[in-house]
PDB file of N, CA and C in Angstrom:
ATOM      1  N   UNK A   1      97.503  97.028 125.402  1.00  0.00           N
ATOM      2  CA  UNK A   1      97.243  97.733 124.161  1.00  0.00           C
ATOM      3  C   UNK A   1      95.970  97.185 123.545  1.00  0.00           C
ATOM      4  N   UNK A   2      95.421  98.074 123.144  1.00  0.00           N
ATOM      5  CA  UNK A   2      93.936  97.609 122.212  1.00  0.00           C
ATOM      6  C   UNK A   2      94.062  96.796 121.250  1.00  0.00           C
ATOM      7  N   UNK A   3      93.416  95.643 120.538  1.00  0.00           N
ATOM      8  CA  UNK A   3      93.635  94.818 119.597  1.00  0.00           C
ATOM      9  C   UNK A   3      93.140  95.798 118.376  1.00  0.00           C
ATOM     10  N   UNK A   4      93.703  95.713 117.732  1.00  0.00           N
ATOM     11  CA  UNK A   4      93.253  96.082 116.321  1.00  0.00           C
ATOM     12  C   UNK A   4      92.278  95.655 115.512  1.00  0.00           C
ATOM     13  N   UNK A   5      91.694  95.761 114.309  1.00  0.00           N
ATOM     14  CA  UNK A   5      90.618  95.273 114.081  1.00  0.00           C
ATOM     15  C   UNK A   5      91.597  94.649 112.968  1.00  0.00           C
ATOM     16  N   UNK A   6      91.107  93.487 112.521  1.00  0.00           N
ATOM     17  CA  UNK A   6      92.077  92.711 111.409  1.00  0.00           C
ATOM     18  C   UNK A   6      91.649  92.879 109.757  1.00  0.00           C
ATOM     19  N   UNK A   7      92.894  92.757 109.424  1.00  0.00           N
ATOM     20  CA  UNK A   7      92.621  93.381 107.721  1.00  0.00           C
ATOM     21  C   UNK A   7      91.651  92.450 107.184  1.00  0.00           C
ATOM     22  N   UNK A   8      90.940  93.125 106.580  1.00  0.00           N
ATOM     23  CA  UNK A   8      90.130  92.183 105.343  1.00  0.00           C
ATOM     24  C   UNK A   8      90.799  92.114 104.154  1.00  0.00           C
ATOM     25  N   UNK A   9      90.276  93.484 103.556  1.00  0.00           N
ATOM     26  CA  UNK A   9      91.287  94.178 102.712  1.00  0.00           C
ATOM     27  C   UNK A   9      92.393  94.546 102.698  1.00  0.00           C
ATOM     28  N   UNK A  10      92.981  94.043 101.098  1.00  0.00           N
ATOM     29  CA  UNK A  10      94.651  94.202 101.203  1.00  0.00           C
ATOM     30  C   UNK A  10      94.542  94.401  99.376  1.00  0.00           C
ATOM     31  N   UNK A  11      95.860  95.432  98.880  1.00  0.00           N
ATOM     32  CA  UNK A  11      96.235  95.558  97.530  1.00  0.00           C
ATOM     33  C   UNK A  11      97.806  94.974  97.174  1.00  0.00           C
ATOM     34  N   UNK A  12      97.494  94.145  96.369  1.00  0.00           N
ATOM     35  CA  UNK A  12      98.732  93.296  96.290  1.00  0.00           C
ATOM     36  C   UNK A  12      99.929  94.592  95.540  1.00  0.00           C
ATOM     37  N   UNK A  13     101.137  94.538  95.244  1.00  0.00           N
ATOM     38  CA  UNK A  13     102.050  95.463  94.614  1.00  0.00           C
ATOM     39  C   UNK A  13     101.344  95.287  93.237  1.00  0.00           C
ATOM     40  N   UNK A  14     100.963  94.413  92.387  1.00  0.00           N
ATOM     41  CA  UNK A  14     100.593  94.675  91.222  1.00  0.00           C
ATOM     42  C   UNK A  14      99.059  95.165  91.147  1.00  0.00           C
ATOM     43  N   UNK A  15      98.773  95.855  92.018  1.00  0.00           N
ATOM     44  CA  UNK A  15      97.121  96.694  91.931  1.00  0.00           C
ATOM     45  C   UNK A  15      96.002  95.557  92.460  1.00  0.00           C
ATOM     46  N   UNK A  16      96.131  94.425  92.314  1.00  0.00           N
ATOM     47  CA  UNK A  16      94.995  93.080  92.683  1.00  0.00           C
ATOM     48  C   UNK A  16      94.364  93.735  94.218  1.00  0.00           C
ATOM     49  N   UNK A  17      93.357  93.919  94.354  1.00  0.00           N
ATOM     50  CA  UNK A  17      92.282  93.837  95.656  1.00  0.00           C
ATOM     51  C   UNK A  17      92.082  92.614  95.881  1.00  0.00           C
ATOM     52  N   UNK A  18      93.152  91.861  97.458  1.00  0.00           N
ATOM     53  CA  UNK A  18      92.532  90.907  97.410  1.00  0.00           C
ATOM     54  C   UNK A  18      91.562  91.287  99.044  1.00  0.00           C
ATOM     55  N   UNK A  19      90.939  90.234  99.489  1.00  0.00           N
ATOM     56  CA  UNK A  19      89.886  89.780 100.854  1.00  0.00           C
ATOM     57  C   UNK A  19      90.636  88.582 101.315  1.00  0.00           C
ATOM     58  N   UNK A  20      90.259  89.209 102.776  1.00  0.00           N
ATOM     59  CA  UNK A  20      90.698  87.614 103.705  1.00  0.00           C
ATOM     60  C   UNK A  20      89.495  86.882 103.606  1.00  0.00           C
ATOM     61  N   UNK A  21      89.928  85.316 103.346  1.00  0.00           N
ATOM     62  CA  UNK A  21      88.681  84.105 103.505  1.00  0.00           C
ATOM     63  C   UNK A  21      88.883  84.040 104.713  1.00  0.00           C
ATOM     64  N   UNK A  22      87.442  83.121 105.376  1.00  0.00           N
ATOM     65  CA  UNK A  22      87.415  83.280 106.961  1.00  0.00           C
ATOM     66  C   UNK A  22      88.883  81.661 107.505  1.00  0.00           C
ATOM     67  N   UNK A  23      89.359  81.155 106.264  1.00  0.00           N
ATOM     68  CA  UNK A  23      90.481  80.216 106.503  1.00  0.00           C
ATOM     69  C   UNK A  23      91.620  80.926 106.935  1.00  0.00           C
ATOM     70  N   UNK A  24      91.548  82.260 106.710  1.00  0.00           N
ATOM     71  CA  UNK A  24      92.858  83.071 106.607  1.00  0.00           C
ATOM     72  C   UNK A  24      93.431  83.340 105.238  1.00  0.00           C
ATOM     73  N   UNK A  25      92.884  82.666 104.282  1.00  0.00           N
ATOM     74  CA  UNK A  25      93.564  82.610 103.127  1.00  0.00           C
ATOM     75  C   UNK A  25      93.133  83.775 102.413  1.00  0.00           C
ATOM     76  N   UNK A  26      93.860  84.414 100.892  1.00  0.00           N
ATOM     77  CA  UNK A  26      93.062  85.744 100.401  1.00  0.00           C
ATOM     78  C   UNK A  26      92.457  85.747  99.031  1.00  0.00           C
ATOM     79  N   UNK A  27      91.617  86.315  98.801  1.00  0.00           N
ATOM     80  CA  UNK A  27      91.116  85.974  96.868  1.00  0.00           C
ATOM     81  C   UNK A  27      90.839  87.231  96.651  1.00  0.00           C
ATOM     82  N   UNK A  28      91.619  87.393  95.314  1.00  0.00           N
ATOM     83  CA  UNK A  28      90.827  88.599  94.377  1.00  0.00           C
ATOM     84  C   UNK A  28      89.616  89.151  94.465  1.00  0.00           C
ATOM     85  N   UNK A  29      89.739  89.966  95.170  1.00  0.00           N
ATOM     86  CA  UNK A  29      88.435  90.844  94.625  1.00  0.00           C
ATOM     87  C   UNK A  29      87.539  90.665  92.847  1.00  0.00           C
ATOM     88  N   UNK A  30      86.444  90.810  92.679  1.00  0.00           N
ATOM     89  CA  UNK A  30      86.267  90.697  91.073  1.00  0.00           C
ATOM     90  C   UNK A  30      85.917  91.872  90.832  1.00  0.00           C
ATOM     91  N   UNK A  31      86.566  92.493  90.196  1.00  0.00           N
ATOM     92  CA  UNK A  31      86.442  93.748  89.604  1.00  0.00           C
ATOM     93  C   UNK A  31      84.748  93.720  88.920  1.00  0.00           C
ATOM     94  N   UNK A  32      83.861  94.935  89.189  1.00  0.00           N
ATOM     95  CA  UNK A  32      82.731  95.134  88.729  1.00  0.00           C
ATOM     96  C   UNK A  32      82.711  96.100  87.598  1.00  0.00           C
ATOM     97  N   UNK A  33      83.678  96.650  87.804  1.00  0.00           N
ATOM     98  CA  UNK A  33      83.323  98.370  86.831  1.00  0.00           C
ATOM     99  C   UNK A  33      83.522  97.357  85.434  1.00  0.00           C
ATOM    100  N   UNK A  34      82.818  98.462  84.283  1.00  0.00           N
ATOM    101  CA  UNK A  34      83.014  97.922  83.149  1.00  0.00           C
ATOM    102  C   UNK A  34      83.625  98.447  82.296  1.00  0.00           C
ATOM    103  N   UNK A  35      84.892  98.425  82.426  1.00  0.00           N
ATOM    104  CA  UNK A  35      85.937  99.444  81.908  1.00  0.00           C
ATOM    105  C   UNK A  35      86.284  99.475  80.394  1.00  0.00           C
ATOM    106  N   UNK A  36      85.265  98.483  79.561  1.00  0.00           N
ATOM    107  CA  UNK A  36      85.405  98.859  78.030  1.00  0.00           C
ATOM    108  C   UNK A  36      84.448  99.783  77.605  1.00  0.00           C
ATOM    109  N   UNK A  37      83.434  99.846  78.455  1.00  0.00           N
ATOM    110  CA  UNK A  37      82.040 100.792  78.059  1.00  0.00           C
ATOM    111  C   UNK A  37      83.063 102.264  78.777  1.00  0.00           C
ATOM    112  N   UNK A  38      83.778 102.223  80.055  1.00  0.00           N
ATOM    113  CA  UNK A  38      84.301 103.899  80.159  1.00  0.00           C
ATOM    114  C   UNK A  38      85.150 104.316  79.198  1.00  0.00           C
ATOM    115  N   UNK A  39      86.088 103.498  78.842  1.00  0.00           N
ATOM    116  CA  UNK A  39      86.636 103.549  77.877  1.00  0.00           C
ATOM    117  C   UNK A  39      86.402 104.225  76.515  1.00  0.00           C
ATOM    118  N   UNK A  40      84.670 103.429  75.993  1.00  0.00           N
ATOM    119  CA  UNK A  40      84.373 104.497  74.904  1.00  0.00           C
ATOM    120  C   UNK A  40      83.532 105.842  75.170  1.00  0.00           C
ATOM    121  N   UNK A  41      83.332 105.780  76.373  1.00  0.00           N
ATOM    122  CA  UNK A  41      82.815 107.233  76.947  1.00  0.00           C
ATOM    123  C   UNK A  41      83.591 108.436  76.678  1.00  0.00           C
ATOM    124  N   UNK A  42      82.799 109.791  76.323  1.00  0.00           N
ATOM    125  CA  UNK A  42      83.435 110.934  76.158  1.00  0.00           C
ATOM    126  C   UNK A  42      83.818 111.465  77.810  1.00  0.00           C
ATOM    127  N   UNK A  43      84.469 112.465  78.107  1.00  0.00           N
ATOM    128  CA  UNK A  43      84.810 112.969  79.124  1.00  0.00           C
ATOM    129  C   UNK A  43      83.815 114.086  79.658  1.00  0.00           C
ATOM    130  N   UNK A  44      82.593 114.396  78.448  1.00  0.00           N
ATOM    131  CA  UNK A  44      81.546 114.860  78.815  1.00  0.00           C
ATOM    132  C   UNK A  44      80.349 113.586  79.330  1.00  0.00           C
ATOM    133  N   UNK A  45      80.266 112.995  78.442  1.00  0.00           N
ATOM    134  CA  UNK A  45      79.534 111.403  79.200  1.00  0.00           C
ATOM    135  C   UNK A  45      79.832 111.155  80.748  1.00  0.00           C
ATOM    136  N   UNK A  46      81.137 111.118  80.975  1.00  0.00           N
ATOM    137  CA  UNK A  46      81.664 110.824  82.505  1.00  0.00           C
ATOM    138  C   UNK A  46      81.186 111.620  83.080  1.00  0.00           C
ATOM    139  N   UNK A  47      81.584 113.047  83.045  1.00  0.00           N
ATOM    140  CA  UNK A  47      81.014 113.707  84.094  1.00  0.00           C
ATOM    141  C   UNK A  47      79.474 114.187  84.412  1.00  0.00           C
ATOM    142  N   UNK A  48      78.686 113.765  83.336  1.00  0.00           N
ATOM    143  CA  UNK A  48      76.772 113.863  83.006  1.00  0.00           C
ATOM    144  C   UNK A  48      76.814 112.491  84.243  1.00  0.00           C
ATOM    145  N   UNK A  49      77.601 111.213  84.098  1.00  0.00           N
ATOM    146  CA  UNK A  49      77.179 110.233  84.710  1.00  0.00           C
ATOM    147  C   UNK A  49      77.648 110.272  86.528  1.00  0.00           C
ATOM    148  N   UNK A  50      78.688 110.998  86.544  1.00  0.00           N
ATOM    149  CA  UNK A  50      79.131 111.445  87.582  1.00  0.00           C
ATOM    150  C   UNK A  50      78.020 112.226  88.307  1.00  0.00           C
ATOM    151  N   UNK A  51      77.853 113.541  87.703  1.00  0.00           N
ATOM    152  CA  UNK A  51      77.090 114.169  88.153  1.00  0.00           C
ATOM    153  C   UNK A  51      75.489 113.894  89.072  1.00  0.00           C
ATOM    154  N   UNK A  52      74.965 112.833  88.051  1.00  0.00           N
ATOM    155  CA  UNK A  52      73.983 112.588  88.684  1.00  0.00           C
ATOM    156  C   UNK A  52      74.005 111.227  89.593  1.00  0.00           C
ATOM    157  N   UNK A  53      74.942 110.523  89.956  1.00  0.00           N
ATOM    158  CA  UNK A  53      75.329 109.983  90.811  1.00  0.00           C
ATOM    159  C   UNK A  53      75.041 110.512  92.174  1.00  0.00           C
ATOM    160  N   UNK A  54      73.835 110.346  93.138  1.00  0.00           N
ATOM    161  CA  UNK A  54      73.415 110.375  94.030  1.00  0.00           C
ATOM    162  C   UNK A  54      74.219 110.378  95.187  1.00  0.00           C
ATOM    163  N   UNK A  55      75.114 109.140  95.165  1.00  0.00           N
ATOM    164  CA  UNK A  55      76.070 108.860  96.450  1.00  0.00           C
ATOM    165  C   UNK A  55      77.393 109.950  96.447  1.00  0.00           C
ATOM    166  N   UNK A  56      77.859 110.463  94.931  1.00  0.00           N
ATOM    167  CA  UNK A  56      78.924 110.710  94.442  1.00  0.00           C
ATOM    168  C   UNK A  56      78.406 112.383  94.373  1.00  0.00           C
ATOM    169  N   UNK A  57      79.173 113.137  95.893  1.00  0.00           N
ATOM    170  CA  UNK A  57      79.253 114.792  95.398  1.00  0.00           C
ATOM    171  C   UNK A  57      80.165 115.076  94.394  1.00  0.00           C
ATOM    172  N   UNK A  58      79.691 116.044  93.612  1.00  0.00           N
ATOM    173  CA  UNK A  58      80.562 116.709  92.297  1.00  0.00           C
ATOM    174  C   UNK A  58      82.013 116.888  92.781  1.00  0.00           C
ATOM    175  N   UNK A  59      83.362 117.425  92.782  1.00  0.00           N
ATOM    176  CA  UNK A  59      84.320 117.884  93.081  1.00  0.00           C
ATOM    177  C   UNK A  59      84.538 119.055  92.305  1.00  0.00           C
ATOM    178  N   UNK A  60      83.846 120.137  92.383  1.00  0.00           N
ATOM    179  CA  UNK A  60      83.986 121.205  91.636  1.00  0.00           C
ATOM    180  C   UNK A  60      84.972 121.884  92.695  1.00  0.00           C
ATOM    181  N   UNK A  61      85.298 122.979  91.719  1.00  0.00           N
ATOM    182  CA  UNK A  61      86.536 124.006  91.979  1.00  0.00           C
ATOM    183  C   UNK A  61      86.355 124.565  93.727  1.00  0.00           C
ATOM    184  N   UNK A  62      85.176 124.689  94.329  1.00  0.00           N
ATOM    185  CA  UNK A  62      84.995 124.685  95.810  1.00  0.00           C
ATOM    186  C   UNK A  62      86.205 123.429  96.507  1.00  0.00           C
ATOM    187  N   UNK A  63      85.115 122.477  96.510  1.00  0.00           N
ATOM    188  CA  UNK A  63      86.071 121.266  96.794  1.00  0.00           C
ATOM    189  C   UNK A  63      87.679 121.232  96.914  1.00  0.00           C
ATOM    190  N   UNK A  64      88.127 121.761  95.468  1.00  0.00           N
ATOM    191  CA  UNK A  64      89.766 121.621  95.209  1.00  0.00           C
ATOM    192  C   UNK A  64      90.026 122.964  95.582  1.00  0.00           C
ATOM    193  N   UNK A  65      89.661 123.747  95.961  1.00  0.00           N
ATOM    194  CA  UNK A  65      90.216 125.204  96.786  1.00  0.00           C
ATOM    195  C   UNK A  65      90.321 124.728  97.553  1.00  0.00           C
ATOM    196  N   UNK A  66      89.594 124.116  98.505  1.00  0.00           N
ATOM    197  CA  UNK A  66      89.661 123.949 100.483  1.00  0.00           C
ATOM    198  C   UNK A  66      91.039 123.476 100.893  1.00  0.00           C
ATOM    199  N   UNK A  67      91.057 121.962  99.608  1.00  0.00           N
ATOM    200  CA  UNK A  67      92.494 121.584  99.966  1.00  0.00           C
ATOM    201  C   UNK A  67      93.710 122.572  99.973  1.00  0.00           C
ATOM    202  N   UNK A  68      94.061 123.460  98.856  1.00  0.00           N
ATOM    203  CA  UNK A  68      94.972 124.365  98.855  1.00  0.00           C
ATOM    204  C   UNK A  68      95.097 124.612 100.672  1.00  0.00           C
ATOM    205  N   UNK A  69      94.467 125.036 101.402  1.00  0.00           N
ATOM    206  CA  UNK A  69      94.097 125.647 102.392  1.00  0.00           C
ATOM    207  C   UNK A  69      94.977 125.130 103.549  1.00  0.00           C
ATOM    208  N   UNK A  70      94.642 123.206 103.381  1.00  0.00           N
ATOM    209  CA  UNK A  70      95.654 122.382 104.675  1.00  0.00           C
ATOM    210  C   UNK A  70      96.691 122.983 105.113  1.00  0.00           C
ATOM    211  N   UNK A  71      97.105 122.663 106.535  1.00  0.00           N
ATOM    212  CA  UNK A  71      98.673 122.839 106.339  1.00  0.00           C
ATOM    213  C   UNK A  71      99.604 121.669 106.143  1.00  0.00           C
ATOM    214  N   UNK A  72     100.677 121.933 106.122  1.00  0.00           N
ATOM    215  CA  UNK A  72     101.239 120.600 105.727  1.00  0.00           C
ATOM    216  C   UNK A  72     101.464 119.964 106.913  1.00  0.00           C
ATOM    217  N   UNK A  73     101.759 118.545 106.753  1.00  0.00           N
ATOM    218  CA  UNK A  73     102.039 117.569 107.918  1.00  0.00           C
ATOM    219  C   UNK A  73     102.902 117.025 108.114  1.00  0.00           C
ATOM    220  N   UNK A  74     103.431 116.538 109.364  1.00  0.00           N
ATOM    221  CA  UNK A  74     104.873 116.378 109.597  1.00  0.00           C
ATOM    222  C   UNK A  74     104.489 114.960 110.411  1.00  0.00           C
ATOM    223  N   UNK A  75     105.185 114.105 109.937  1.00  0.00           N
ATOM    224  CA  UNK A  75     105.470 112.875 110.397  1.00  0.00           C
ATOM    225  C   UNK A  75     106.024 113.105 111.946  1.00  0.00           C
ATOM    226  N   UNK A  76     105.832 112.659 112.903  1.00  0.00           N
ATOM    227  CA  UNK A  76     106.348 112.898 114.396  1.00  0.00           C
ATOM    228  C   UNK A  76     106.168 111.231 114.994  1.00  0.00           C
ATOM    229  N   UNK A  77     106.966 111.152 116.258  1.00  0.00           N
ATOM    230  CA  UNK A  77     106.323 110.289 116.825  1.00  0.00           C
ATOM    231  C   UNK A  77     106.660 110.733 118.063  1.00  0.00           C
ATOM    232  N   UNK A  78     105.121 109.981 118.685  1.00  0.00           N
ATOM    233  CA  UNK A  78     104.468 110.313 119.919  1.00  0.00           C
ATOM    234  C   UNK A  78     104.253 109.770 120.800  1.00  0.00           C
ATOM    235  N   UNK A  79     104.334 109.595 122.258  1.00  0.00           N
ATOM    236  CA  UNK A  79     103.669 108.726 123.174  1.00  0.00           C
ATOM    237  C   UNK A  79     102.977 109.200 123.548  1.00  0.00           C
ATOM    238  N   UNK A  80     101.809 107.975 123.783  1.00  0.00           N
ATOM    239  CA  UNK A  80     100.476 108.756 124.469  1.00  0.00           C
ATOM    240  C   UNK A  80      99.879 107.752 125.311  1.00  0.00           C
ATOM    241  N   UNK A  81      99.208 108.214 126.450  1.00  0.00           N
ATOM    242  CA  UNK A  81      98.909 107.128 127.481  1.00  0.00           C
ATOM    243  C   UNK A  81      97.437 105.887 126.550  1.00  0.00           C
ATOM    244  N   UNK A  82      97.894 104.891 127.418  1.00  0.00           N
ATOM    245  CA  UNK A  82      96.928 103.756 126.287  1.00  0.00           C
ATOM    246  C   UNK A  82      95.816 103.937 126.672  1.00  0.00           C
ATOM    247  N   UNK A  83      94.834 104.332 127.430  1.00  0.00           N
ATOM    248  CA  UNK A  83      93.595 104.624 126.971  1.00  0.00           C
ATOM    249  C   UNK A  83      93.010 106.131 126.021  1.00  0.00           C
ATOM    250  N   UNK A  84      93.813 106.849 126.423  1.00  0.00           N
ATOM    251  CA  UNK A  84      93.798 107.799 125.076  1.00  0.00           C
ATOM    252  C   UNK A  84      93.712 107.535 123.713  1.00  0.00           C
ATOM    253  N   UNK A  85      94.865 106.490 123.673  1.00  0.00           N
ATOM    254  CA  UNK A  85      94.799 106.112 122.040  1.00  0.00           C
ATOM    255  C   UNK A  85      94.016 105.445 121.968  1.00  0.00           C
ATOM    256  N   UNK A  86      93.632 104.296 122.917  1.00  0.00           N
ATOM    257  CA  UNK A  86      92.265 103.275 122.699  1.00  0.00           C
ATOM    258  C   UNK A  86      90.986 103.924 122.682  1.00  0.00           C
ATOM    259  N   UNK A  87      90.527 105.373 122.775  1.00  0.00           N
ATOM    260  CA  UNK A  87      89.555 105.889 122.934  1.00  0.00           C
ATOM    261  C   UNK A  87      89.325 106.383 121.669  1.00  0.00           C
ATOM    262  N   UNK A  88      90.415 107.005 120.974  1.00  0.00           N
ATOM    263  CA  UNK A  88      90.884 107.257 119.247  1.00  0.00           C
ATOM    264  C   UNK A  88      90.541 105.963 117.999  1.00  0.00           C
ATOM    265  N   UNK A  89      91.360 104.846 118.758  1.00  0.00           N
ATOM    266  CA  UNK A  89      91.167 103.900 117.723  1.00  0.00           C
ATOM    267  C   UNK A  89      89.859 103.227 117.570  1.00  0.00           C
ATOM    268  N   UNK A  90      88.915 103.247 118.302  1.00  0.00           N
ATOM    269  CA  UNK A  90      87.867 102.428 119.244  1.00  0.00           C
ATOM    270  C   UNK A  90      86.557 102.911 117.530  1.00  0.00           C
ATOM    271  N   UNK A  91      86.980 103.898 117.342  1.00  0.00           N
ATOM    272  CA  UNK A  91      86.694 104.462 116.097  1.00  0.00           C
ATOM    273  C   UNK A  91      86.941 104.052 115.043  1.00  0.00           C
ATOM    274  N   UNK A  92      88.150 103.513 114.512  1.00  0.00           N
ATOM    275  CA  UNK A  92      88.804 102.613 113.772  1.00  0.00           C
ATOM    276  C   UNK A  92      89.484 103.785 112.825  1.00  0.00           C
ATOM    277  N   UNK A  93      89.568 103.428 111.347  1.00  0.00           N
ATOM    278  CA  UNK A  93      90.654 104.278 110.697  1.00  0.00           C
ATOM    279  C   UNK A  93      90.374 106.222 110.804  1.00  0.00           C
ATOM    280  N   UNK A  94      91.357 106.479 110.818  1.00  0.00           N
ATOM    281  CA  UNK A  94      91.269 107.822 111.221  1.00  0.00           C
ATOM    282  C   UNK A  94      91.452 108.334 112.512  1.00  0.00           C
ATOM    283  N   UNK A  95      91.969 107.707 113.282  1.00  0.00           N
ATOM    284  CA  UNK A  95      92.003 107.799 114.861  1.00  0.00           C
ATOM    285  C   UNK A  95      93.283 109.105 114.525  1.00  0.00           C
ATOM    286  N   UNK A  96      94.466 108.804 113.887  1.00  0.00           N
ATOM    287  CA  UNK A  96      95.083 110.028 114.148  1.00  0.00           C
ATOM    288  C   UNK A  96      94.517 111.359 113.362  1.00  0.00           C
ATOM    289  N   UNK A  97      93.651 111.514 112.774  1.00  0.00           N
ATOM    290  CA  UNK A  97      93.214 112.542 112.185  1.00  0.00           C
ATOM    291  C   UNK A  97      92.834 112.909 113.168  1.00  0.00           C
ATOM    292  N   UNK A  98      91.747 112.120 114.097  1.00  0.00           N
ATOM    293  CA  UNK A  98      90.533 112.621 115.204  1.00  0.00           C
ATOM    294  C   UNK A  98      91.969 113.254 115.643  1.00  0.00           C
ATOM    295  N   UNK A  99      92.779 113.123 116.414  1.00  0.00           N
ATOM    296  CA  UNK A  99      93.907 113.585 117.425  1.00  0.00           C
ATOM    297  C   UNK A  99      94.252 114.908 117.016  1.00  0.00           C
ATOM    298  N   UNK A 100      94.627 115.087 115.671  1.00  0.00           N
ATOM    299  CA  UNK A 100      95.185 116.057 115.333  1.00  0.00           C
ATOM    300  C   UNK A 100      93.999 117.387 115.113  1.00  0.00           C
ATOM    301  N   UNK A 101      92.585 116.881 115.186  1.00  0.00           N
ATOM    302  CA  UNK A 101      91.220 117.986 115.321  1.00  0.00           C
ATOM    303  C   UNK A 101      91.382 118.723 116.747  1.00  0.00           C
ATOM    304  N   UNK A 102      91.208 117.366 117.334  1.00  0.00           N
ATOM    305  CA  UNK A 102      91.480 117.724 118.985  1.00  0.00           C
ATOM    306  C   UNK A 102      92.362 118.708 119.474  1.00  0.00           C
ATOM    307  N   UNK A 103      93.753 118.447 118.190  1.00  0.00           N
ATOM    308  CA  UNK A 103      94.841 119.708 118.721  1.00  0.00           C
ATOM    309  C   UNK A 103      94.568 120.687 118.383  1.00  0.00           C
ATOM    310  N   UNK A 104      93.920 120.611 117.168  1.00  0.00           N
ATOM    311  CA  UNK A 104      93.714 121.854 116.637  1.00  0.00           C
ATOM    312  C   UNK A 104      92.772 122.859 117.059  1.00  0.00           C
ATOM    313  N   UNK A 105      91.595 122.262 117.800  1.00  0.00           N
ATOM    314  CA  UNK A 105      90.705 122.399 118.490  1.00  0.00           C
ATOM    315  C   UNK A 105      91.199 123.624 119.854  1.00  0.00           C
ATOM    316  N   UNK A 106      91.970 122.982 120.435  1.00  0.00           N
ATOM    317  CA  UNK A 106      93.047 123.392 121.708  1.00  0.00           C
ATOM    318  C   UNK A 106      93.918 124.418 121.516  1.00  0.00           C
ATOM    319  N   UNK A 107      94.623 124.374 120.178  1.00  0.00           N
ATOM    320  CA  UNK A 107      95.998 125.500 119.854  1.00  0.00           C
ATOM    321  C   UNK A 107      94.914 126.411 119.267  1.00  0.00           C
ATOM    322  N   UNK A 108      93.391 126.380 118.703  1.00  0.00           N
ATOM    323  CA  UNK A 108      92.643 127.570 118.420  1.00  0.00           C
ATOM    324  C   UNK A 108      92.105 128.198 119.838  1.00  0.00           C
ATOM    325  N   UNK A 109      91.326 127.645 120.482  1.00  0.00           N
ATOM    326  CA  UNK A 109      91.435 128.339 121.988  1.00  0.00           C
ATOM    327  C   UNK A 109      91.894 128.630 122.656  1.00  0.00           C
ATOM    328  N   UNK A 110      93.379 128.534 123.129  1.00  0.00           N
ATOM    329  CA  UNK A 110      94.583 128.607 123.599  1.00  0.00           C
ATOM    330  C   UNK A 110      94.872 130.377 122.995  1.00  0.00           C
ATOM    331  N   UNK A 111      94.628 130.577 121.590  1.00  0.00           N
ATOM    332  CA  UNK A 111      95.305 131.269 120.422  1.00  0.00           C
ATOM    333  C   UNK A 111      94.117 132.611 121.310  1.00  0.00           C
ATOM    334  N   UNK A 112      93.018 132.184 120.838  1.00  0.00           N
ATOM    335  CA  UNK A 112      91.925 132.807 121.234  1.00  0.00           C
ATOM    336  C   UNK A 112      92.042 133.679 122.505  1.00  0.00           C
ATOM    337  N   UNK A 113      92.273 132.839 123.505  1.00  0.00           N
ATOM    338  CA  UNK A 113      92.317 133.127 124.646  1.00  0.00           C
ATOM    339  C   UNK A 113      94.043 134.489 125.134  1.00  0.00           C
ATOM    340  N   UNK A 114      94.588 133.932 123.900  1.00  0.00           N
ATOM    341  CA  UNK A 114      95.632 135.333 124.072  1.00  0.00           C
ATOM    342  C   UNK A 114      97.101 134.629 124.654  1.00  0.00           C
TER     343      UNK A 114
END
C-alpha cells in the first residue's frame, strides 16, 4: 500500500489549528486575521474588500446555482487494485473525487454510445 503523506495540519475539537513540530509534537497555529477591525466592518465594507481581493473569486449567484446542480453522494465501499488507488492518491487530497470524474467520465460515454 502507498504511504500516505503525514498530517501537518490538524483542528483540535475546540476550533485550535494546530501544526506538527518536526519533534512530532503540535502548536497552535497564530491566528492572523484581525477579527476586531471585521467586526466593526459593515457587510457592505466586507464584500467591497472581498471583491477586490485578487486571489478571492466573488461567489455570486452563478457560483451557488452550479452547486444546486450536484448529485447527491452515497458513501460506498470499494475495492480497488493498489496501483489504481496509488495512481489517485500520488495526487494527494482529492484522489476520490479524481475517481468519481473518471466514472463519470465512462457512465457519460457508455450513455452516449447507447
Amino acid at each position: 500500500m502507498a504511504s500516505a503523506k503525514p498530517i501537518i495540519f490538524t483542528r483540535l475539537a475546540d476550533g485550535t489549528l494546530v501544526r506538527r513540530q518536526s519533534d512530532g509534537s503540535f502548536r497552535p497555529i497564530r491566528d492572523k486575521s484581525d477579527r476586531a477591525r471585521l467586526n466593526r466592518m459593515t457587510a457592505a465594507q466586507i464584500e467591497r474588500m472581498a471583491a477586490s481581493d485578487p486571489n478571492h473569486p466573488a461567489l455570486d449567484e452563478n457560483f451557488w446555482g452550479a452547486v444546486d446542480n450536484l448529485p447527491h453522494k452515497e458513501a460506498i465501499s470499494i475495492k480497488l487494485d493498489q496501483d489504481v488507488l496509488a495512481f489517485f492518491r500520488k495526487d494527494g487530497r482529492g484522489y476520490q473525487t479524481r475517481i468519481n470524474s473518471v466514472l463519470r467520465r465512462y457512465m457519460q460515454a457508455r450513455r452516449k454510445a447507447g
